[in-house]
Protein backbone atom coordinates (compact mmCIF):
# COMPACT_ATOMS: atom_id res chain seq x y z
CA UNK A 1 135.77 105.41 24.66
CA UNK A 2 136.08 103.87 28.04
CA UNK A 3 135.32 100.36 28.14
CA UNK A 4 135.96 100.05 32.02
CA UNK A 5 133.22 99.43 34.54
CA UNK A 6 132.34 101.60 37.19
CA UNK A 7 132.69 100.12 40.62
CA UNK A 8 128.81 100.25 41.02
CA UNK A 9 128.93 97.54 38.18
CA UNK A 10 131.11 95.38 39.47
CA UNK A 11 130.14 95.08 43.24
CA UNK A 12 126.50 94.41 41.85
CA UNK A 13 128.04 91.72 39.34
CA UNK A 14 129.82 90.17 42.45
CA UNK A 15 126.38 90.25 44.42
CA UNK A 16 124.82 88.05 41.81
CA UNK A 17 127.63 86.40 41.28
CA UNK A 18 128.01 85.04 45.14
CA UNK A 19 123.99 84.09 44.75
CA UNK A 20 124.57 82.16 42.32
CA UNK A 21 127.32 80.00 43.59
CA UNK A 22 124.90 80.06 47.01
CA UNK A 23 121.66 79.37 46.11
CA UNK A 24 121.56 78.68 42.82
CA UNK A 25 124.08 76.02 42.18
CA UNK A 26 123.84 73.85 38.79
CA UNK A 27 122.27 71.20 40.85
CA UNK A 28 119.29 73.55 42.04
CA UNK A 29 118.81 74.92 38.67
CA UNK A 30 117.83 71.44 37.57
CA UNK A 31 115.03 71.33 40.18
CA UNK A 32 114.07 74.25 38.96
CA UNK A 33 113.82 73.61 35.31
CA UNK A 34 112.09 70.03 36.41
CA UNK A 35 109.69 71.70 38.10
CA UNK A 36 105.65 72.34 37.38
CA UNK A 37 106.36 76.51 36.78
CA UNK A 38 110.01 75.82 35.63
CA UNK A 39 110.73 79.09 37.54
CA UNK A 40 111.52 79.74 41.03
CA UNK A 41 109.42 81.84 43.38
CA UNK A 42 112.25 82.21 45.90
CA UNK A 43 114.76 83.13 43.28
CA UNK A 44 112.40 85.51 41.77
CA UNK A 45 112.21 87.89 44.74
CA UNK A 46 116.27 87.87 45.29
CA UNK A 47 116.64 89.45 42.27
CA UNK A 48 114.08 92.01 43.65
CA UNK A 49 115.97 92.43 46.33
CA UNK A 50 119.05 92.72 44.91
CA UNK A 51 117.36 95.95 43.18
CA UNK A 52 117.63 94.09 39.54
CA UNK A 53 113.85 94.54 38.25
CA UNK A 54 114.43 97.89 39.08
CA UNK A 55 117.93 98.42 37.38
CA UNK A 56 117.18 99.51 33.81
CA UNK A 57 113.76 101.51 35.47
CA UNK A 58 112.79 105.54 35.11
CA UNK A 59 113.75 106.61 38.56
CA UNK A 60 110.49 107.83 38.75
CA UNK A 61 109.04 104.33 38.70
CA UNK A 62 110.89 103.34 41.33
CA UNK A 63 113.77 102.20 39.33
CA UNK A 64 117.18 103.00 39.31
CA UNK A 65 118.11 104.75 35.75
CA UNK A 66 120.64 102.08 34.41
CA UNK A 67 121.76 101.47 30.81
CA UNK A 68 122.18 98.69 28.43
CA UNK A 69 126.09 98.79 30.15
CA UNK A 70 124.21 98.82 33.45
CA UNK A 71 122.53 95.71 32.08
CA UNK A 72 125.47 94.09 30.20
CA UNK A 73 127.05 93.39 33.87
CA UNK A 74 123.74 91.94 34.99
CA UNK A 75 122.92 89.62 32.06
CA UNK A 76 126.60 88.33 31.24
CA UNK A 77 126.32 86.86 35.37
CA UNK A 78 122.80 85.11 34.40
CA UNK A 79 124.73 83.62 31.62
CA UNK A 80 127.28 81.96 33.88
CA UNK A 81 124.80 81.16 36.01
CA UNK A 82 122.14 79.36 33.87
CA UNK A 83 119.33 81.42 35.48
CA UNK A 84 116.17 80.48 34.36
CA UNK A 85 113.76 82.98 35.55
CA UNK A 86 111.85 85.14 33.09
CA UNK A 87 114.22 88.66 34.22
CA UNK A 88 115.29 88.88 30.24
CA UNK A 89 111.61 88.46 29.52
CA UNK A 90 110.35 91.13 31.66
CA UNK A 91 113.13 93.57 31.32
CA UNK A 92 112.62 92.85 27.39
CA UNK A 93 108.73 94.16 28.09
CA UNK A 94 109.54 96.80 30.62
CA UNK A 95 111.35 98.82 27.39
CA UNK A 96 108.43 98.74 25.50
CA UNK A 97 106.52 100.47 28.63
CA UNK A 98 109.47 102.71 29.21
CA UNK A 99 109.47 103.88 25.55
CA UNK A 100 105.45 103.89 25.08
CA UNK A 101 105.62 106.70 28.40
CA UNK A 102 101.98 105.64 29.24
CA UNK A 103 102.08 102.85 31.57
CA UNK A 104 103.84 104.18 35.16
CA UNK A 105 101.63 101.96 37.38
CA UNK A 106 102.54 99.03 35.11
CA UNK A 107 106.53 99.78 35.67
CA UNK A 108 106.26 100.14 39.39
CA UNK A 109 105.04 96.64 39.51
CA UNK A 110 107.79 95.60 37.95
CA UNK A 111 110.54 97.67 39.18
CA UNK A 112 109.20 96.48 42.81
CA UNK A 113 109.27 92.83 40.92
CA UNK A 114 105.62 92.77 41.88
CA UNK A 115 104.67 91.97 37.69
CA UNK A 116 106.73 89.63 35.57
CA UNK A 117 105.95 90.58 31.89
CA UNK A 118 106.43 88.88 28.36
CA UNK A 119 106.63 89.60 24.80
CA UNK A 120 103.88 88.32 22.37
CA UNK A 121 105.26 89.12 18.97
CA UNK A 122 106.11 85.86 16.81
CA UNK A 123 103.92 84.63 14.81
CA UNK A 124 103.67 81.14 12.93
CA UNK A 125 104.36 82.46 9.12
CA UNK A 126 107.07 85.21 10.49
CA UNK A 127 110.00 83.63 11.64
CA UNK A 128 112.52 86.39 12.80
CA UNK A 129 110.47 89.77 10.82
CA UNK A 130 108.70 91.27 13.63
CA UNK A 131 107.07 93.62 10.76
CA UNK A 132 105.49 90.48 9.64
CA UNK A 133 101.90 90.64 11.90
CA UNK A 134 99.04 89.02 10.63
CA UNK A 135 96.97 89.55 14.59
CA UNK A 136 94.26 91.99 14.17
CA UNK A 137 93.14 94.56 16.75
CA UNK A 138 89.74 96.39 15.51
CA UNK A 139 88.54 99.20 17.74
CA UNK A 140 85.25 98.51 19.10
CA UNK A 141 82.61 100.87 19.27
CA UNK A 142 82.25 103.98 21.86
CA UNK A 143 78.07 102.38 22.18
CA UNK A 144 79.70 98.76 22.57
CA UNK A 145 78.47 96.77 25.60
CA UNK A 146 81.98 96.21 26.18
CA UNK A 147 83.21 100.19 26.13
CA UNK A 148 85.74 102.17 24.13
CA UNK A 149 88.35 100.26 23.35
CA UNK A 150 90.30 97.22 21.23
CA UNK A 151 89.45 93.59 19.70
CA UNK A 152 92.43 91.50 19.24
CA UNK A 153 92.22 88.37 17.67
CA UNK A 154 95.53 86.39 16.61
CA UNK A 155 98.35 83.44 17.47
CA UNK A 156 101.41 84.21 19.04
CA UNK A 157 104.20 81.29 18.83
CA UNK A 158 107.00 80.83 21.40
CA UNK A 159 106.35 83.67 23.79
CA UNK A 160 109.25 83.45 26.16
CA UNK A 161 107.79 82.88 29.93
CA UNK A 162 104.31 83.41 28.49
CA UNK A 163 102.84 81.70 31.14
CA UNK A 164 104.62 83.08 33.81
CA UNK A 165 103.96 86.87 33.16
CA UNK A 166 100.90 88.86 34.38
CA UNK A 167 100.62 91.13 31.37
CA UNK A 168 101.73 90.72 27.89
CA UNK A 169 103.09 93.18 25.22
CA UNK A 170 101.29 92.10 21.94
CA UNK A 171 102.09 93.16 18.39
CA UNK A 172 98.82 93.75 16.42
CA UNK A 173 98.43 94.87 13.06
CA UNK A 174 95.78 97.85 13.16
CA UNK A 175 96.14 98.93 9.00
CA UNK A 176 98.29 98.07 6.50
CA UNK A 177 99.30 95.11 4.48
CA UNK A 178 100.66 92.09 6.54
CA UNK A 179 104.56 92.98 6.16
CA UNK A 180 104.10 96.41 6.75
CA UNK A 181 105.61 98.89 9.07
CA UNK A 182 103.19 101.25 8.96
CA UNK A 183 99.83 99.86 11.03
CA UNK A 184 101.40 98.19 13.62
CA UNK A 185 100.17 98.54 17.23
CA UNK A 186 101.37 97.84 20.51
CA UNK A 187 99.29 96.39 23.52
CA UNK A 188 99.65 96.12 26.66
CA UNK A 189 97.43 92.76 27.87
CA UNK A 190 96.50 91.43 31.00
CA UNK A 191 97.34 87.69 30.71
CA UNK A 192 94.17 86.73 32.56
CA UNK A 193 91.99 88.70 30.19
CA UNK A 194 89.06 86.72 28.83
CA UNK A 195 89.61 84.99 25.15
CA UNK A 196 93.60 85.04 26.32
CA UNK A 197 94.36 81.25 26.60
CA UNK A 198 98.49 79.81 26.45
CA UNK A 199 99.86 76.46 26.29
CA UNK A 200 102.56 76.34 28.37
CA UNK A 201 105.86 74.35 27.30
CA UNK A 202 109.88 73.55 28.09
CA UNK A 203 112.36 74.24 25.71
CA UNK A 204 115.33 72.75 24.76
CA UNK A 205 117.56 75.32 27.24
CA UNK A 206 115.26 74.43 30.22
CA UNK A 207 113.42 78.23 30.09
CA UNK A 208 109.58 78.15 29.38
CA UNK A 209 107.80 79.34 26.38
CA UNK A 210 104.02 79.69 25.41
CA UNK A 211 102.02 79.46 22.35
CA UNK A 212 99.63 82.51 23.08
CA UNK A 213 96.33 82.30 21.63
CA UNK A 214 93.83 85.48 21.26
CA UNK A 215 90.57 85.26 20.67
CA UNK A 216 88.01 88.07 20.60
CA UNK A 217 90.61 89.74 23.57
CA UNK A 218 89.02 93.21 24.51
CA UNK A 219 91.39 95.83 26.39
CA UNK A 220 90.90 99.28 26.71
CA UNK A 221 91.86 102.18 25.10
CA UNK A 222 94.56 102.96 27.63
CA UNK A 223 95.96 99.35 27.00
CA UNK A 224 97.96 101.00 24.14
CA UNK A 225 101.73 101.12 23.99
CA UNK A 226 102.63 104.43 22.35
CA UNK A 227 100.40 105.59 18.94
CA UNK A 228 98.35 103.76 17.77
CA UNK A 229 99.57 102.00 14.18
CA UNK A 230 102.84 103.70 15.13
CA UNK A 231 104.48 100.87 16.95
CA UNK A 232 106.91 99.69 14.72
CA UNK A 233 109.59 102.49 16.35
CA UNK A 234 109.43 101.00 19.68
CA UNK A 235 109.15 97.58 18.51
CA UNK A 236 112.24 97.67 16.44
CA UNK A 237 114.28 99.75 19.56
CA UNK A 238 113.22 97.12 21.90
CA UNK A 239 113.98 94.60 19.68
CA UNK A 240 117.30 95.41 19.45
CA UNK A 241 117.79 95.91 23.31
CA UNK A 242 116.53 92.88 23.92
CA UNK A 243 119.18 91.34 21.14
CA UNK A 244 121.47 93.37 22.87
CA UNK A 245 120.67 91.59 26.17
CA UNK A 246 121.34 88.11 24.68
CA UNK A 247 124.72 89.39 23.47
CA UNK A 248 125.74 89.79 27.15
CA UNK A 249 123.92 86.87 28.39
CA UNK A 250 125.48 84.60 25.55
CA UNK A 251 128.77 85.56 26.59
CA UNK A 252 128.30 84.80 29.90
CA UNK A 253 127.24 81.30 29.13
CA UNK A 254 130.75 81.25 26.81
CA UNK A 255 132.73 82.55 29.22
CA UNK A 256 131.41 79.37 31.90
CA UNK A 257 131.76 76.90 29.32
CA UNK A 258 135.22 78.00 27.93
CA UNK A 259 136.58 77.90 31.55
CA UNK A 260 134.44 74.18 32.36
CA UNK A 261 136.44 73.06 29.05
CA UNK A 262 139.68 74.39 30.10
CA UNK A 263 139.22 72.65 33.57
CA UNK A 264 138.48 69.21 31.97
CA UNK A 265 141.56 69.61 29.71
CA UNK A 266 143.25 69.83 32.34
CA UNK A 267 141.84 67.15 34.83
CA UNK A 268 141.03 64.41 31.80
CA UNK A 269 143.96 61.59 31.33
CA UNK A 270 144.91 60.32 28.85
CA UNK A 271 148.28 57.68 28.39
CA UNK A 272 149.12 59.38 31.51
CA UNK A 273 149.02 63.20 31.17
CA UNK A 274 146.23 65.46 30.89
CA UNK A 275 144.83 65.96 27.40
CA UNK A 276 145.24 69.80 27.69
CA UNK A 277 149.20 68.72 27.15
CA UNK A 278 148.39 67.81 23.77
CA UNK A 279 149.18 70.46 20.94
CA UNK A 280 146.52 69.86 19.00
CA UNK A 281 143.88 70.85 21.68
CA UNK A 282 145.73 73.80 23.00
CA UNK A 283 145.50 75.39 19.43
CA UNK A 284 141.55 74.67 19.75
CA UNK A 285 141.53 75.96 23.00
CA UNK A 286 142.72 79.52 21.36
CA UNK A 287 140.17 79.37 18.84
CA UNK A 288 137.94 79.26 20.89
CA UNK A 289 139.53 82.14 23.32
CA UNK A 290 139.71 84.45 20.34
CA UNK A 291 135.78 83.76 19.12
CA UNK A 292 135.30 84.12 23.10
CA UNK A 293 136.88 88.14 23.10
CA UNK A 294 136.31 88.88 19.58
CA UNK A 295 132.19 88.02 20.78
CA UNK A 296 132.92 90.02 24.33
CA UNK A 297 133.91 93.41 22.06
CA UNK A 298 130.95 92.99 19.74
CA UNK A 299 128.80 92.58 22.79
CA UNK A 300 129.84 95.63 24.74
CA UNK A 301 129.95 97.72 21.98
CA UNK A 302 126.60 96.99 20.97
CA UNK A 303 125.33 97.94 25.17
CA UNK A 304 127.87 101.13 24.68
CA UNK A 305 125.70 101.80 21.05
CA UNK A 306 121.86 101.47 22.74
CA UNK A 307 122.79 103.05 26.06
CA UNK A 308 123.90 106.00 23.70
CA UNK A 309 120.55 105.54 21.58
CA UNK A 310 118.49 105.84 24.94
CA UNK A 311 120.20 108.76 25.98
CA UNK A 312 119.29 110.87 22.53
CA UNK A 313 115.78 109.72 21.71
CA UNK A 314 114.97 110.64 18.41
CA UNK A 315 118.87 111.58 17.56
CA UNK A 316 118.37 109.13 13.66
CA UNK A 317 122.16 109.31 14.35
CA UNK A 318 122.05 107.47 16.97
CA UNK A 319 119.22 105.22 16.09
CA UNK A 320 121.08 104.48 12.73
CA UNK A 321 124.32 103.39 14.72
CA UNK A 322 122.40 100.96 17.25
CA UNK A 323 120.77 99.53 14.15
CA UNK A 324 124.27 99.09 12.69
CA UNK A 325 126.40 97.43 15.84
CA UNK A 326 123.18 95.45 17.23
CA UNK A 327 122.67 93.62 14.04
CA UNK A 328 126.87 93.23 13.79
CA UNK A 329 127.08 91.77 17.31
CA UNK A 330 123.89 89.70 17.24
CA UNK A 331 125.95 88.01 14.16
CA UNK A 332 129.32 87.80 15.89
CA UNK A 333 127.91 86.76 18.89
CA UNK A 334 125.83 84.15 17.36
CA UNK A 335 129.22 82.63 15.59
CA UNK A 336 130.89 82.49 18.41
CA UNK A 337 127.94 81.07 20.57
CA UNK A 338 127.83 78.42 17.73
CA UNK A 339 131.73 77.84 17.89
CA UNK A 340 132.68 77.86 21.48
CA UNK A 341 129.70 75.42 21.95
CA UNK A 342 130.57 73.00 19.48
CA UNK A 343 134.14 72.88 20.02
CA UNK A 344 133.34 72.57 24.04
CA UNK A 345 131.06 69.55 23.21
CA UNK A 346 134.07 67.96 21.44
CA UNK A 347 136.32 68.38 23.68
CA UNK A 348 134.55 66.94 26.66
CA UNK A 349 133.91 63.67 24.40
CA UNK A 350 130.69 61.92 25.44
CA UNK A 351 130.36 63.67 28.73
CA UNK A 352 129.55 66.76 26.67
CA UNK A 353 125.88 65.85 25.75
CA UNK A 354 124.87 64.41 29.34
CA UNK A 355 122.79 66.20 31.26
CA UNK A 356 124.23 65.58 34.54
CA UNK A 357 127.24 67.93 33.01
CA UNK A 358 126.38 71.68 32.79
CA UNK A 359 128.06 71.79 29.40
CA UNK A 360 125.74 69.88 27.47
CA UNK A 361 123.05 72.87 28.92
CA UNK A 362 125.32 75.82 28.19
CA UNK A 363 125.41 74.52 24.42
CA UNK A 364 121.74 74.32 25.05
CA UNK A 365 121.04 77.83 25.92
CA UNK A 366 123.60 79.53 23.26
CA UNK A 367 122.07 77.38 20.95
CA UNK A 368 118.70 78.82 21.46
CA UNK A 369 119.85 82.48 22.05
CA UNK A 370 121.63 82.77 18.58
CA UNK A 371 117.50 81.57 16.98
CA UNK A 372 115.65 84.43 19.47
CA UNK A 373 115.45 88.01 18.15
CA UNK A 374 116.74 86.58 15.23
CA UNK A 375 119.52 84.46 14.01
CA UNK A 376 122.81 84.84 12.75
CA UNK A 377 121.43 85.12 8.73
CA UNK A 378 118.74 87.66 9.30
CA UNK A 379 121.19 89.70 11.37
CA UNK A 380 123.96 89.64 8.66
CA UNK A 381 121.19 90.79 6.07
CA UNK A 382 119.98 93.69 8.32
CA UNK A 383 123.05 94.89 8.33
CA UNK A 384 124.01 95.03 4.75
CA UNK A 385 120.86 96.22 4.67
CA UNK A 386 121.59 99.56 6.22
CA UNK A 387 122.28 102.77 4.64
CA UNK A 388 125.77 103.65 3.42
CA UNK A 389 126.92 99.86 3.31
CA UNK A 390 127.44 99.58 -0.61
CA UNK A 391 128.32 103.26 -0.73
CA UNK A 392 131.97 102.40 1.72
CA UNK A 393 132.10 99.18 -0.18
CA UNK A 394 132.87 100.87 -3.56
CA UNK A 395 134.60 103.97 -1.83
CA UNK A 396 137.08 101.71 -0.63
């Protein structure tokens, strides 16, 4: 298996990568985040223009065919660079539409970065089980004054960029007990439907959320996202290529903070020599380093396992092995997100938790990645959960 990235990879990787240190310094991020939106128009439309809303897009969208390794590149340089706008959001959404095949005029939006999108799937009583959908969607009658269609009525919690996004991708339970997988549907909503209201907030890492609130919502019948009460298949493969997309975000963000620790070791003086001369903080310097690669393998391997998945829809094999290395590298990367952060904090002393140093909001954001798409505990039970993992445990 070769783990080396094409050259297409890396000259878009050093595009971003000279934007960031540009246009999008540390400094400008904080306007940013201290702004009304919390996002930036401007910034928005460079990564248009650098082609990245159309990156992981059917070609026949407009977009350009890439994979989760495609993606990896892209995400692990947002990481470094803090960026707050809602690309993992919409990308997150846009494989939901690519998977559901029914919404083409909905990707071109995107892929022309035209349509920002979010993901309305939490709920208040389900923590990190997606399966766990207590939102209703009733169909309402062909004679209806309103027309053919659906009735959604429900609470989402903590919809990333909520407010920001034109059309959200709601989980609604359509049949079937509360916890089921069975009965779950997918819709595609237009944010400014009537009865869809959101209270807009800031999170702890700077990036907006939104407590989404349905009532009576009606969308049409072509507002579907694959079968109807069949949407637990795409829900759980996005799911995981979203989780996938944190991996390589996460370990961007641990990669800038491991090298903004290393640089303070190394600058910070203490009885007259840098600190980074002492033993004792060397050795928790290579902690650190070896959470930092062990997380990087987990990470790749897990974009290597869902670009594979996408290629053979419907292969279980292949399904069964994304399951397997997304839920191992959500955990690992998690760890290690919790580690490196910690140990950074420490190491910087009181400086650590001011905002006026980025390290304090790269803690911030790994902190909140390793709770979204679920945390390091439900990922470790899904994957003891799967098939075969008691059977190797007593072959061995």
């Amino acid at each position: 298996m070769d783990f080396n990235f094409k050259e297409e990879q890396l000259q878009l990787a050093d595009a971003l990568k000279r934007w960031i240190a540009r246009d999008y310094t540390f400094e400008a991020r904080r306007a940013i985040v201290g702004s009304p939106s919390g996002v930036s128009d401007t910034a928005w439309a460079t990564l248009a223009e650098l082609g990245l809303t159309a990156l992981p897009l059917p070609e026949a969208q407009g977009g350009f065919d890439g994979d989760a390794v495609d993606m990896f590149v892209v995400m692990q340089e947002l990481g470094r660079g803090l960026v707050v706008e809602p690309y993992f959001a919409t990308m997150f959404g846009a494989e939901f539409l690519r998977r559901g095949r029914a919404h083409d005029a909905l990707l071109e939006r995107v892929a022309a970065g035209e349509l920002k999108l979010a993901c309305a799937l939490g709920e208040r009583q389900s923590r990190h089980d997606l399966r766990d959908v207590a939102t209703r969607a009733t169909r309402v009658a062909h004679d209806a004054p309103e027309g053919d269609g659906w009735r959604l009525h429900g609470e989402k919690k903590v919809v990333l960029h909520g407010a920001q996004a034109g059309v959200l991708i709601v989980s609604a339970r359509t049949a079937g007990a509360q916890r089921d997988e069975d009965g779950i549907t997918l819709f595609a909503v237009p944010a400014d439907a009537a009865g869809v209201v959101t209270r807009d907030v800031r999170m702890l890492d700077g990036q907006r959320a939104a407590d989404v609130l349905l009532r009576d919502v009606i969308v049409g019948a072509d507002a579907v996202v694959g079968t109807v009460g069949q949407g637990w298949a795409i829900l759980e493969a996005a799911a995981d290529y979203g989780a996938g997309l944190l991996c390589a975000e996460a370990l961007g963000a641990m990669d800038a903070l491991f090298g903004a620790t290393l640089d303070y070791l190394k600058t910070r003086q203490q009885f007259g020599v840098p600190i980074g001369k002492f033993q004792a903080l060397q050795h928790r310097m290579a902690d650190m380093y070896v959470h930092l690669e062990q997380a990087r393998s987990m990470a790749l391997l897990a974009a290597v396992r869902l670009a594979d998945d996408a290629r053979g829809a419907g292969d279980g094999h292949a399904a069964a092995e994304r399951r397997r290395t997304v839920a191992a590298a959500k955990y690992r990367v998690g760890q290690a997100a919790r580690f490196v952060g910690q140990q950074a904090i420490q190491l910087h002393g009181g400086m650590g938790v001011t905002d006026e140093l980025p390290a304090s909001h790269y803690f911030k954001r790994l902190s909140t990645i390793e709770l979204t798409l679920g945390d390091c505990d439900h990922h470790l039970a899904r994957f003891i959960a799967q098939p075969g993992f008691y059977d190797d445990e007593e072959a061995a």
